[in-house]
N, C-alpha and C. Protein backbone atom coordinates (compact mmCIF):
# COMPACT_ATOMS: atom_id res chain seq x y z
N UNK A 1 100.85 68.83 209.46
CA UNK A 1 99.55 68.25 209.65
C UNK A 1 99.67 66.74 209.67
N UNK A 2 99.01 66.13 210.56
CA UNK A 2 98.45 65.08 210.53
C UNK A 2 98.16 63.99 209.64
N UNK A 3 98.29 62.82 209.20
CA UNK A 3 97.91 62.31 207.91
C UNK A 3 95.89 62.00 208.32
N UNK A 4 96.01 61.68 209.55
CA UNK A 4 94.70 61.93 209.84
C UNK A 4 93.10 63.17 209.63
N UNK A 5 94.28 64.36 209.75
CA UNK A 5 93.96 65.45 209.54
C UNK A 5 93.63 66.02 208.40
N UNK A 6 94.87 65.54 206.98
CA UNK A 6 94.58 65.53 206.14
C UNK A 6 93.23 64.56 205.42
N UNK A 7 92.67 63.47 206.00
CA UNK A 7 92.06 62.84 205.47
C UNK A 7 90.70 63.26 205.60
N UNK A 8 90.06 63.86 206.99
CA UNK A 8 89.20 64.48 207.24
C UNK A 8 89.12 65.90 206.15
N UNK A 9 90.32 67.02 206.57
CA UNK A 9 89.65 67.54 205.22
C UNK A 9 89.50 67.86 204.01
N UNK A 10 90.30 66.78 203.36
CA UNK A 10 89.76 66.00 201.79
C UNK A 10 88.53 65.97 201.93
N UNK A 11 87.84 64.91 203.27
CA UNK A 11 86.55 64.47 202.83
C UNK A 11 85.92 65.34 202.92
N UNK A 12 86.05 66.33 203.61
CA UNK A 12 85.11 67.31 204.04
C UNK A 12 85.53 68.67 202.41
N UNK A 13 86.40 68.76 201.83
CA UNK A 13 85.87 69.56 200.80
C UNK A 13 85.34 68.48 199.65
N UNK A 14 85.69 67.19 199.43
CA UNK A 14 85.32 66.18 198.34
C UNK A 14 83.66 66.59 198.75
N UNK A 15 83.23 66.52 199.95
CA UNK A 15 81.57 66.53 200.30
C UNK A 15 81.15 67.83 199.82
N UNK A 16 81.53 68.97 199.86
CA UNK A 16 81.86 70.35 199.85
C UNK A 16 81.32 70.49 198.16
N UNK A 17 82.82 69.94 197.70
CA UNK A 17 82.85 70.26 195.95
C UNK A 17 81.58 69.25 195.34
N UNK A 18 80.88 67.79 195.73
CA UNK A 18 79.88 67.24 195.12
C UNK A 18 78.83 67.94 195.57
N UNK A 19 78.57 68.75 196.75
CA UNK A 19 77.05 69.34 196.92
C UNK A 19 77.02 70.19 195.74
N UNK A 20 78.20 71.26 195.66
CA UNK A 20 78.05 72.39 194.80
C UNK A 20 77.81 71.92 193.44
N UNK A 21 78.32 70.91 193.04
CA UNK A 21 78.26 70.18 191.75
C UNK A 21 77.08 70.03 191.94
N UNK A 22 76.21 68.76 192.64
CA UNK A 22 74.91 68.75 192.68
C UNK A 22 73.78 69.74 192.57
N UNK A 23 74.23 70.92 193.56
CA UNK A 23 73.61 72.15 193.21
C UNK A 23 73.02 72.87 192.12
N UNK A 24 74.25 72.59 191.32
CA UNK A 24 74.63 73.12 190.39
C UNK A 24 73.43 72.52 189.32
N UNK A 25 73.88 71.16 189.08
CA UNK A 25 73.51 70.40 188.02
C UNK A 25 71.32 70.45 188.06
N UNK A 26 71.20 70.56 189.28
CA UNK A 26 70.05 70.55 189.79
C UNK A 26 69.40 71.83 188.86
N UNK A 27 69.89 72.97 189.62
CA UNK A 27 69.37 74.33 189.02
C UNK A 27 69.50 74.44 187.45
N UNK A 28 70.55 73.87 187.01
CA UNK A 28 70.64 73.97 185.64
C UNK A 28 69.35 73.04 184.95
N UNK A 29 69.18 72.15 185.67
CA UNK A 29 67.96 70.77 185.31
C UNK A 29 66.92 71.29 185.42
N UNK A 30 66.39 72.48 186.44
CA UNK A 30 65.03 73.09 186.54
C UNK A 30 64.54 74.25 185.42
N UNK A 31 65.96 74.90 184.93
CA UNK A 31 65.77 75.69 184.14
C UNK A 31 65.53 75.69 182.91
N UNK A 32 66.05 73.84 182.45
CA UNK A 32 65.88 73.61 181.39
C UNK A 32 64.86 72.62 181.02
N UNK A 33 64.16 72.78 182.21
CA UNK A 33 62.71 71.62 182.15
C UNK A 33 61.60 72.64 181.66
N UNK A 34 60.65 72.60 180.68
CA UNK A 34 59.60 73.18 179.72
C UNK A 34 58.69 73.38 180.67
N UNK A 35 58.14 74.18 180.78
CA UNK A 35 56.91 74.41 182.00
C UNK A 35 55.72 73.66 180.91
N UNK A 36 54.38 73.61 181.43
CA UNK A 36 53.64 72.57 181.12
C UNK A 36 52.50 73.47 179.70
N UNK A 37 52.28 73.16 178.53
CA UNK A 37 51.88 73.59 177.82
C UNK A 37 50.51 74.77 178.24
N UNK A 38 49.84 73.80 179.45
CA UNK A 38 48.60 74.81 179.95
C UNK A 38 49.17 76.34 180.19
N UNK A 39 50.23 75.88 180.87
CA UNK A 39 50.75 77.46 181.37
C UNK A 39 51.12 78.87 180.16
N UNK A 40 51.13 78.17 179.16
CA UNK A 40 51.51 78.92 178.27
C UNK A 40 49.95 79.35 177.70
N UNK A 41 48.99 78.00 177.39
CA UNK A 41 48.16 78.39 176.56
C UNK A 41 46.76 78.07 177.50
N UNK A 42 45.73 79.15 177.52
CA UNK A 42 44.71 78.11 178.23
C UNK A 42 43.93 76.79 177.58
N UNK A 43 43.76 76.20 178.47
CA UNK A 43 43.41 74.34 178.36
C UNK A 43 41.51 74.61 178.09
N UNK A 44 41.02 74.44 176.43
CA UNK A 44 39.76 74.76 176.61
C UNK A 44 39.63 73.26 175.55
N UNK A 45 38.20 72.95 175.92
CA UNK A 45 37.40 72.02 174.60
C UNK A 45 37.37 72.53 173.46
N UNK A 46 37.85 71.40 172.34
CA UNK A 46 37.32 72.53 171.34
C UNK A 46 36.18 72.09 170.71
N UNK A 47 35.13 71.15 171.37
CA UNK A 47 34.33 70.98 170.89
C UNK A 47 33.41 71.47 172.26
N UNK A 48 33.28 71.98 172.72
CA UNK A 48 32.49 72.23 173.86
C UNK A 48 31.08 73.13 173.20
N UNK A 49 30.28 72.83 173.85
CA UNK A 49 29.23 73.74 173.34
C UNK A 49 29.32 74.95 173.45
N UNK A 50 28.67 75.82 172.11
CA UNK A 50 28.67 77.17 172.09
C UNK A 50 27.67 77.62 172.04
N UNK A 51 27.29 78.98 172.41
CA UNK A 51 25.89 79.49 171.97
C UNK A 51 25.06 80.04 171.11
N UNK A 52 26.26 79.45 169.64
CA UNK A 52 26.29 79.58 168.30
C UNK A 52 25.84 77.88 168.09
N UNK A 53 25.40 77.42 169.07
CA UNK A 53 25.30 75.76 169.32
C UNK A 53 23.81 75.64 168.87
N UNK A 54 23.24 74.21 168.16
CA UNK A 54 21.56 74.09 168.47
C UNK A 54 21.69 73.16 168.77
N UNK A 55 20.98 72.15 169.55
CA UNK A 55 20.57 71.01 169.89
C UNK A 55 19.38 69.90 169.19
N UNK A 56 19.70 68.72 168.62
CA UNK A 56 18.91 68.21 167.47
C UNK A 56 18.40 66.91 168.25
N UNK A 57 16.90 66.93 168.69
CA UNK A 57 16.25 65.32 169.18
C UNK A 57 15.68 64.66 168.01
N UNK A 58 15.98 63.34 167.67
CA UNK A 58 15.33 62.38 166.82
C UNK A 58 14.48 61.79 167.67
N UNK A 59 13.45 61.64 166.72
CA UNK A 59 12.13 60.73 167.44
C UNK A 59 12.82 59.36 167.51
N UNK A 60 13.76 58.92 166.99
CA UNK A 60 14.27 57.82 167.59
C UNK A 60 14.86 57.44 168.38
N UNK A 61 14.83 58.22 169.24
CA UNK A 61 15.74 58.05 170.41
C UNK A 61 17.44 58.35 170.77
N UNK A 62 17.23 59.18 169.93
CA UNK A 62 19.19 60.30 170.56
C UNK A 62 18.91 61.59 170.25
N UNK A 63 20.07 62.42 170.52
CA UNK A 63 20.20 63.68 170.41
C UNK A 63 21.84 64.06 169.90
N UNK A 64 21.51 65.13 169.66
CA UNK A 64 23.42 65.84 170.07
C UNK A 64 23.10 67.32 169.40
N UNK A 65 24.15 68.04 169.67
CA UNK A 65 24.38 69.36 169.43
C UNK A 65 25.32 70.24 167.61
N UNK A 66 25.12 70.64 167.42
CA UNK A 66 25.15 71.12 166.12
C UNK A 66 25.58 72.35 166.03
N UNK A 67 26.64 72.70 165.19
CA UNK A 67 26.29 74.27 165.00
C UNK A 67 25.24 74.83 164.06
N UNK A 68 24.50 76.05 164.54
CA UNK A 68 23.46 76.59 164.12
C UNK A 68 23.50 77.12 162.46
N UNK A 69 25.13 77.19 162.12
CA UNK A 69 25.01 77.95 160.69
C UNK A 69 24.96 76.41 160.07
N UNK A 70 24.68 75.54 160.58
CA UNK A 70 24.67 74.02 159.64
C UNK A 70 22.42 73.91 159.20
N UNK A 71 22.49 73.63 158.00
CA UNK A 71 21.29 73.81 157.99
C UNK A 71 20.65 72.00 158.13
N UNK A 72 19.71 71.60 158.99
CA UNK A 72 19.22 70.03 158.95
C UNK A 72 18.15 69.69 158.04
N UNK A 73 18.35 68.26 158.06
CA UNK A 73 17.19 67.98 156.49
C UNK A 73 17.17 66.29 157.15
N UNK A 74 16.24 65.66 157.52
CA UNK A 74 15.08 64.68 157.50
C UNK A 74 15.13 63.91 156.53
N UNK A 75 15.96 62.92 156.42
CA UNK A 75 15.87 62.24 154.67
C UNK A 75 15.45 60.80 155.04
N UNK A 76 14.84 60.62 156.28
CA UNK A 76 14.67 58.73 156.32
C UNK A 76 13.99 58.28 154.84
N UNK A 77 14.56 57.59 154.56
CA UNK A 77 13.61 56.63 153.71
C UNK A 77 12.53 55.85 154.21
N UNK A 78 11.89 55.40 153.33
CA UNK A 78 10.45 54.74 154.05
C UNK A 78 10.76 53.34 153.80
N UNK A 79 11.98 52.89 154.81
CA UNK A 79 12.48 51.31 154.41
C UNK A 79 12.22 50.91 156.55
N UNK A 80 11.97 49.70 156.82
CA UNK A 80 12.62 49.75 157.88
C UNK A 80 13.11 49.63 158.95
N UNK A 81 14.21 49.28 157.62
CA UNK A 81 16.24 49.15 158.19
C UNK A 81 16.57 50.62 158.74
N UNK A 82 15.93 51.71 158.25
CA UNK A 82 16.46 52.94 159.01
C UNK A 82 15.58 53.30 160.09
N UNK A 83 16.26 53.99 161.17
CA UNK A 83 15.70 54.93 162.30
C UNK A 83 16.01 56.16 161.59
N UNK A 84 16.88 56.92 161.29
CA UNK A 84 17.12 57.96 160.64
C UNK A 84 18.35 58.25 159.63
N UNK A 85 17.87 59.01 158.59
CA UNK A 85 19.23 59.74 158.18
C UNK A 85 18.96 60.94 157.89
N UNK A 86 19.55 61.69 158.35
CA UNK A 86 20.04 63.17 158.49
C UNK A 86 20.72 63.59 157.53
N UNK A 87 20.62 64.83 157.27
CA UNK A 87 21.91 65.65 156.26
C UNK A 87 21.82 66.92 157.03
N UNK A 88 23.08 67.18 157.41
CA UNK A 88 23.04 68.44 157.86
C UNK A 88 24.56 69.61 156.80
N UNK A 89 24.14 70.58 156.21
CA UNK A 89 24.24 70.94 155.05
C UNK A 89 25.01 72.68 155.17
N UNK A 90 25.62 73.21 154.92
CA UNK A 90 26.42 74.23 154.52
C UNK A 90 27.49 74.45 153.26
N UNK A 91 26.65 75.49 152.83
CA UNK A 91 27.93 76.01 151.28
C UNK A 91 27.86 74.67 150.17
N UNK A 92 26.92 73.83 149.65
CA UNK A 92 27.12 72.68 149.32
C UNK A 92 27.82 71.76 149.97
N UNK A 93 28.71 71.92 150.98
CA UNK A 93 29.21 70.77 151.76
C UNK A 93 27.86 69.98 152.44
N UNK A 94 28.43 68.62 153.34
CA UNK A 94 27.58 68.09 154.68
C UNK A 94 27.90 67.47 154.84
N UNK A 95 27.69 67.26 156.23
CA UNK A 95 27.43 65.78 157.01
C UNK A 95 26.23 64.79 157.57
N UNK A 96 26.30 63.71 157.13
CA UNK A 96 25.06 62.73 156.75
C UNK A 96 25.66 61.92 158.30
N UNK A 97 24.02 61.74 158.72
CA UNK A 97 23.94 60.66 159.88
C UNK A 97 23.02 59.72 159.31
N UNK A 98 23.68 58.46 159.67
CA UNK A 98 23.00 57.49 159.52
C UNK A 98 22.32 56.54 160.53
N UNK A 99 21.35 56.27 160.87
CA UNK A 99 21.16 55.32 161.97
C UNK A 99 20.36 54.19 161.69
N UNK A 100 20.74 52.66 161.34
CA UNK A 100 19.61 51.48 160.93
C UNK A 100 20.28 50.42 161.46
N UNK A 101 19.69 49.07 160.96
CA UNK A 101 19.50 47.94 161.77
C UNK A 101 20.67 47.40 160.85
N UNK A 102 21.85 46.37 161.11
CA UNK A 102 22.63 45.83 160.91
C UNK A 102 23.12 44.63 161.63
N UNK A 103 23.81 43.75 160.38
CA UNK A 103 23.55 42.53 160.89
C UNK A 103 25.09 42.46 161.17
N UNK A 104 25.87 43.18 161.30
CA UNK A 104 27.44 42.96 160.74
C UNK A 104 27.75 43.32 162.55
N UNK A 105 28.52 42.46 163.30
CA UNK A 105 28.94 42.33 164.12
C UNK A 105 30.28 43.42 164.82
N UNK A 106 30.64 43.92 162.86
CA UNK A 106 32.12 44.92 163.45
C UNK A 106 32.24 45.37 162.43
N UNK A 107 32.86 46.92 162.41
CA UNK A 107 32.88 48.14 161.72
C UNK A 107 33.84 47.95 160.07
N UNK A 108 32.49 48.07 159.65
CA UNK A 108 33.35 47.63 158.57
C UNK A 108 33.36 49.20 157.87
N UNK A 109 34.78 49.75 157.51
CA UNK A 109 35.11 51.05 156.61
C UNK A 109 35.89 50.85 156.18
N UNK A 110 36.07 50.92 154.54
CA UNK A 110 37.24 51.07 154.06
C UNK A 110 37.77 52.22 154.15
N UNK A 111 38.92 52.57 154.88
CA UNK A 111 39.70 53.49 155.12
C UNK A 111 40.86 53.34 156.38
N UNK A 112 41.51 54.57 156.39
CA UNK A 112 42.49 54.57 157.25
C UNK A 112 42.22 55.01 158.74
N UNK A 113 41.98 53.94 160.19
CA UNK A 113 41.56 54.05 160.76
C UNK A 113 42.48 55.41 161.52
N UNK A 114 41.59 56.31 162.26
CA UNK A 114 42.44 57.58 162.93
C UNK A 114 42.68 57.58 164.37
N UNK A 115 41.44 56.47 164.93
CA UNK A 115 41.50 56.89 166.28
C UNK A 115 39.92 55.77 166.27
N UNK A 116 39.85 56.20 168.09
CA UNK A 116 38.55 55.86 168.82
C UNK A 116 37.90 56.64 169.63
N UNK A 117 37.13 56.64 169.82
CA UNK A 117 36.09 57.45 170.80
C UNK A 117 34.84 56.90 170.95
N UNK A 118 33.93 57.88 171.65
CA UNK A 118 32.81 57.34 172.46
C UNK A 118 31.42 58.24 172.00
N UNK A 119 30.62 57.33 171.70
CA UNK A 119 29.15 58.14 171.33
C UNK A 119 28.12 57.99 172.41
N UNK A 120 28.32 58.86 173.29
CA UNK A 120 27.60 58.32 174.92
C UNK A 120 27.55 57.39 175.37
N UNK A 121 29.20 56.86 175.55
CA UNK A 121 29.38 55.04 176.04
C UNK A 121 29.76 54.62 175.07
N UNK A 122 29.19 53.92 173.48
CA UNK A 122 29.14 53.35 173.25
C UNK A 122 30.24 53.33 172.48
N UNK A 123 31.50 52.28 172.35
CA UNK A 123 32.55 52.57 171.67
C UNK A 123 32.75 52.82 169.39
N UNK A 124 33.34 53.56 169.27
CA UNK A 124 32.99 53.94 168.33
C UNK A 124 34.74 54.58 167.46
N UNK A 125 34.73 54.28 166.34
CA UNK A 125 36.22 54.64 165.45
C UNK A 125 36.02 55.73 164.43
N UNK A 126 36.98 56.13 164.44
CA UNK A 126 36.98 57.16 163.27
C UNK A 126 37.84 56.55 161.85
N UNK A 127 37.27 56.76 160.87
CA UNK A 127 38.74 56.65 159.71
C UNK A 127 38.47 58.00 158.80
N UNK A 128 39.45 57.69 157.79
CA UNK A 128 39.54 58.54 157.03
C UNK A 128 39.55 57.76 155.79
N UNK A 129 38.51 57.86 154.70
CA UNK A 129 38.01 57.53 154.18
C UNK A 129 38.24 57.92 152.47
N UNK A 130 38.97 58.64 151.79
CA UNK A 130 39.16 59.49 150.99
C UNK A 130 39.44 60.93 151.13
N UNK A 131 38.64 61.86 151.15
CA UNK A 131 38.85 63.06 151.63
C UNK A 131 37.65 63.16 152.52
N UNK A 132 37.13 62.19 153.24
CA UNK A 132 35.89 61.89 154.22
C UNK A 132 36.20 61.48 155.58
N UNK A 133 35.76 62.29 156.11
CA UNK A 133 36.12 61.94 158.17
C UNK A 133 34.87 61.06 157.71
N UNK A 134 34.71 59.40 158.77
CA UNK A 134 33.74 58.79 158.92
C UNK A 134 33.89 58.58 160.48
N UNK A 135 32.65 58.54 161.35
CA UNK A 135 32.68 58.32 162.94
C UNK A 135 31.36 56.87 162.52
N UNK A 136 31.82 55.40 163.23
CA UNK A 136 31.39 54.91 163.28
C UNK A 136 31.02 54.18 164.30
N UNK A 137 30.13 53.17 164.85
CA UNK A 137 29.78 52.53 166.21
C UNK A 137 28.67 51.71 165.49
N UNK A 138 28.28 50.57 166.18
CA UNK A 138 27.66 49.66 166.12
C UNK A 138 27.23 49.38 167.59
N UNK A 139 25.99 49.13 167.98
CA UNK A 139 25.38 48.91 169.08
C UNK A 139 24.40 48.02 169.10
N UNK A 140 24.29 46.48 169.69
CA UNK A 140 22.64 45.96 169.65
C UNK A 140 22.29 45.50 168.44
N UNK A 141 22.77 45.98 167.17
CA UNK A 141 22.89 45.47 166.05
C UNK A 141 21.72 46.42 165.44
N UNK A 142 22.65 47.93 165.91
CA UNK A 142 22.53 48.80 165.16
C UNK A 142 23.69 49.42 164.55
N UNK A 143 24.04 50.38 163.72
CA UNK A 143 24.85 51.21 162.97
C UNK A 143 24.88 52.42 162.99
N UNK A 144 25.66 53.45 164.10
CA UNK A 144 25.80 54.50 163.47
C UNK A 144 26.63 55.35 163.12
N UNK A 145 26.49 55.65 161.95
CA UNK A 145 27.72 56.55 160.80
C UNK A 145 27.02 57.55 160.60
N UNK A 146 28.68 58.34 161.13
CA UNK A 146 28.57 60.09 160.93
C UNK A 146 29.87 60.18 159.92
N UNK A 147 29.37 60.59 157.96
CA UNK A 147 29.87 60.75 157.56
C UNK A 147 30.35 62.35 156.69
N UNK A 148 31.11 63.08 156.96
CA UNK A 148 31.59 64.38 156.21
C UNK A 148 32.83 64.86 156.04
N UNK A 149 33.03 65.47 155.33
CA UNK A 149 34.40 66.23 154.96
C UNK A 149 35.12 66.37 155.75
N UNK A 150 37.04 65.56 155.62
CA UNK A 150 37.97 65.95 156.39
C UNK A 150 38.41 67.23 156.14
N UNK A 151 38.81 68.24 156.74
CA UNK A 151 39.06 69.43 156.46
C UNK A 151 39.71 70.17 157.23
N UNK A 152 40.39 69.45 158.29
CA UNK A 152 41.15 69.75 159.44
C UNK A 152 40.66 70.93 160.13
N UNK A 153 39.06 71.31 160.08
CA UNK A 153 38.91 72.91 160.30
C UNK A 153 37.65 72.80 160.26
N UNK A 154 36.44 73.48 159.94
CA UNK A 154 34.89 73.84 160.28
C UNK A 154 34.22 71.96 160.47
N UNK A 155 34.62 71.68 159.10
CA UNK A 155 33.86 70.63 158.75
C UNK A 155 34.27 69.01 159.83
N UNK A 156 35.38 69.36 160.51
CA UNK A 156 35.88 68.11 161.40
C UNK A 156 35.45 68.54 162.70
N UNK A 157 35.08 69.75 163.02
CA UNK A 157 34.99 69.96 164.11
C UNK A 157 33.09 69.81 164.51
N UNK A 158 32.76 70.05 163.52
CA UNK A 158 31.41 69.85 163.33
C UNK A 158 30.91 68.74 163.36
N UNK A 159 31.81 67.17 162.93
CA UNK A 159 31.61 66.08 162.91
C UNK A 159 31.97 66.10 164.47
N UNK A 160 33.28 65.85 164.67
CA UNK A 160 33.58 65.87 166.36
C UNK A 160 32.02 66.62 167.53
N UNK A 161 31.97 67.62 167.09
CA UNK A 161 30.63 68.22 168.34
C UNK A 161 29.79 66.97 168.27
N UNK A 162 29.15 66.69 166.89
CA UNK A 162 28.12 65.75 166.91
C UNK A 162 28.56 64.59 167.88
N UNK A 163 29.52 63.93 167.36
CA UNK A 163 30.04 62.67 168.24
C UNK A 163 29.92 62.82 169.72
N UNK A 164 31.07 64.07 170.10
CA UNK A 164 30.92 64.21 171.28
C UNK A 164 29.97 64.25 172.72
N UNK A 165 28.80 65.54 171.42
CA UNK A 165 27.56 65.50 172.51
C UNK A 165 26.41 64.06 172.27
N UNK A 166 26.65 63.37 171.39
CA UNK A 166 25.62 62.42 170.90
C UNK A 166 25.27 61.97 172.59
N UNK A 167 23.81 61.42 172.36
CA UNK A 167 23.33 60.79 173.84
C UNK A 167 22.02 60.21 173.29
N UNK A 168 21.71 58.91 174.02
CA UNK A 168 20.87 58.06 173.58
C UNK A 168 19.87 58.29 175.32
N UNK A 169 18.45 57.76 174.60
CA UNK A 169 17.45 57.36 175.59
C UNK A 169 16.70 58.37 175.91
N UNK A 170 16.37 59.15 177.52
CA UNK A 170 15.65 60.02 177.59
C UNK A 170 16.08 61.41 177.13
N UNK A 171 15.15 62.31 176.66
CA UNK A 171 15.10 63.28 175.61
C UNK A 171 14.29 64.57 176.78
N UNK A 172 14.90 65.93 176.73
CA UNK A 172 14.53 66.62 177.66
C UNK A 172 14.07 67.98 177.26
N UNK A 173 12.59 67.92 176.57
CA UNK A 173 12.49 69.12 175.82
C UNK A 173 11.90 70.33 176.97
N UNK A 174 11.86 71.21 176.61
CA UNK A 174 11.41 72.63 177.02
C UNK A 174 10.85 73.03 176.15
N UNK A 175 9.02 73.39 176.30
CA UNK A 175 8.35 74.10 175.43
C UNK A 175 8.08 75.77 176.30
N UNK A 176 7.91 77.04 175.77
CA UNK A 176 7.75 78.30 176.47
C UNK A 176 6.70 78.23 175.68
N UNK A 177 5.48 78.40 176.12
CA UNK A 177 4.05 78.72 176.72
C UNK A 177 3.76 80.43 175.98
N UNK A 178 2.91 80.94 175.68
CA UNK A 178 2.64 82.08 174.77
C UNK A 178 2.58 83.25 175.82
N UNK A 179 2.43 83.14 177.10
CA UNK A 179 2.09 83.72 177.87
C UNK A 179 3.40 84.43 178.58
N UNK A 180 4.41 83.98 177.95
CA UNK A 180 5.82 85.04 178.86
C UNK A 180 6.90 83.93 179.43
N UNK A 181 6.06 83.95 180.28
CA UNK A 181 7.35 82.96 181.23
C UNK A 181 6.71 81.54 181.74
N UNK A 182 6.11 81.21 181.04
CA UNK A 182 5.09 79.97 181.04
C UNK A 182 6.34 78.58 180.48
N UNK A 183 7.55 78.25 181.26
CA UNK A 183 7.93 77.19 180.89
C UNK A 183 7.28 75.95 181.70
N UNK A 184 7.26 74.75 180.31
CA UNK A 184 7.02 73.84 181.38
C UNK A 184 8.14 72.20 180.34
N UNK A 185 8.67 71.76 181.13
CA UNK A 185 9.62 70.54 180.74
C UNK A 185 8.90 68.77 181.06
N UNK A 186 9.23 68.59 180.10
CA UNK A 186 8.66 67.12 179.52
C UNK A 186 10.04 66.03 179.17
N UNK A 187 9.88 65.05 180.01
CA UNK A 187 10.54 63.96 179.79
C UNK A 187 9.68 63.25 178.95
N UNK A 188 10.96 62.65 177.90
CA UNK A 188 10.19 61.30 176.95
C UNK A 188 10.99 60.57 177.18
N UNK A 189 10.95 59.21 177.28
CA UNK A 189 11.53 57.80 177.45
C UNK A 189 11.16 57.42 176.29
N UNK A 190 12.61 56.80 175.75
CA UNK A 190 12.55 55.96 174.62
C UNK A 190 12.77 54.74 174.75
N UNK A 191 12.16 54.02 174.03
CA UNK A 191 11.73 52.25 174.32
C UNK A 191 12.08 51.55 173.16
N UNK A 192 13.21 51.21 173.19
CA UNK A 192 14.09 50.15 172.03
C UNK A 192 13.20 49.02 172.01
C-alpha cells in the first residue's frame, strides 16, 4: 500500500472511531439526564382555590379567600388608625389580619426574613417570627400584616391562600333573590 493510501484510511477510521465515541457518549448523556420533575409528579397550586374555599369582602376595601373550616371574627377597634382586624380562628389556633394607617416607610419585623411575594401587586415579605409565619406589605402609608402559626402544614397554607388571593378595590358580590333563580350582581367601588 501506498503511504498515501495509508493516510486516507487512518483518517477515515480515526473519523469512524470519534463518531462512535461521540455516539456513544451522547446516548449515555441522554440516559443519564433526569426527566423534568412535572413528568413524574403533576404540576398543581397548592394554594389554588378549593370548594372547601369561602371568600371574605371587608367594607374596607379588599377581599381574599379562606378556608371554610377557619371560623372569622370582626375585631376592629373603635380607633382610627385601623380599617380592619380580623381573627380568623380554628382548634384555638389563628390567624389575625391587620389593616391601619402607618407612618413607617418600610417593614419593620423582627424576625427571619423567608422570602417575598405579592398581595395583588403590591410588594410584600414574609418572616418568621418565633414560631409565627408573618406576611407583611405597606402601601400609601398603610400596613398590612397577616400574622399566624408556622406549621409547615394547615396553618401556612392558610396564611399563603389569604396572601395569594388578597385583592384590593372593586368588590363583586352576588345576592340570590328568594324566588329560585333570581340572581342579580352588584359592583361596589371603593374610594381611598
Amino acid at each position: 500500500m501506498s503511504k498515501k493510501t495509508l493516510i486516507i484510511v487512518g483518517a477515515v477510521v480515526l473519523v469512524i472511531v470519534a463518531a462512535a465515541v461521540g455516539i456513544y457518549i451522547a446516548s449515555r448523556y441522554q440516559k443519564s439526564t433526569p426527566e423534568s420533575p412535572s413528568s413524574f409528579f403533576p404540576v398543581t397550586n397548592p394554594f389554588a382555590v378549593k370548594e372547601e374555599d369561602s371568600s371574605y369582602n371587608d367594607e374596607s376595601g379588599f377581599s381574599f379567600m379562606y378556608s371554610k373550616s377557619l371560623k372569622i371574627e370582626d375585631t376592629t377597634p373603635e380607633d382610627n388608625a385601623y380599617y380592619s382586624v380580623l381573627i380568623l380562628s380554628k382548634d384555638g389556633q389563628r390567624i389575625i389580619i391587620t389593616v391601619k394607617d402607618t407612618t413607617d416607610k418600610k417593614i419593620n419585623v423582627d424576625g427571619e426574613l423567608l422570602g417575598a411575594l405579592s398581595l395583588d401587586g403590591v410588594s410584600a415579605k414574609q418572616f418568621q417570627k418565633g414560631e409565627s409565619l408573618v406576611t407583611a406589605a405597606i402601601d400609601q402609608g398603610v400596613l398590612y400584616l397577616i400574622e399566624g402559626p408556622k406549621d409547615d402544614g394547615f396553618w401556612e397554607e392558610a396564611q399563603n391562600k389569604i396572601a395569594s388571593t388578597f385583592k384590593f378595590g372593586k368588590q363583586e358580590t352576588t345576592i340570590v333573590g328568594t324566588g329560585g333563580s333570581d340572581n342579580t350582581s352588584y359592583e361596589e367601588e371603593i374610594v381611598e
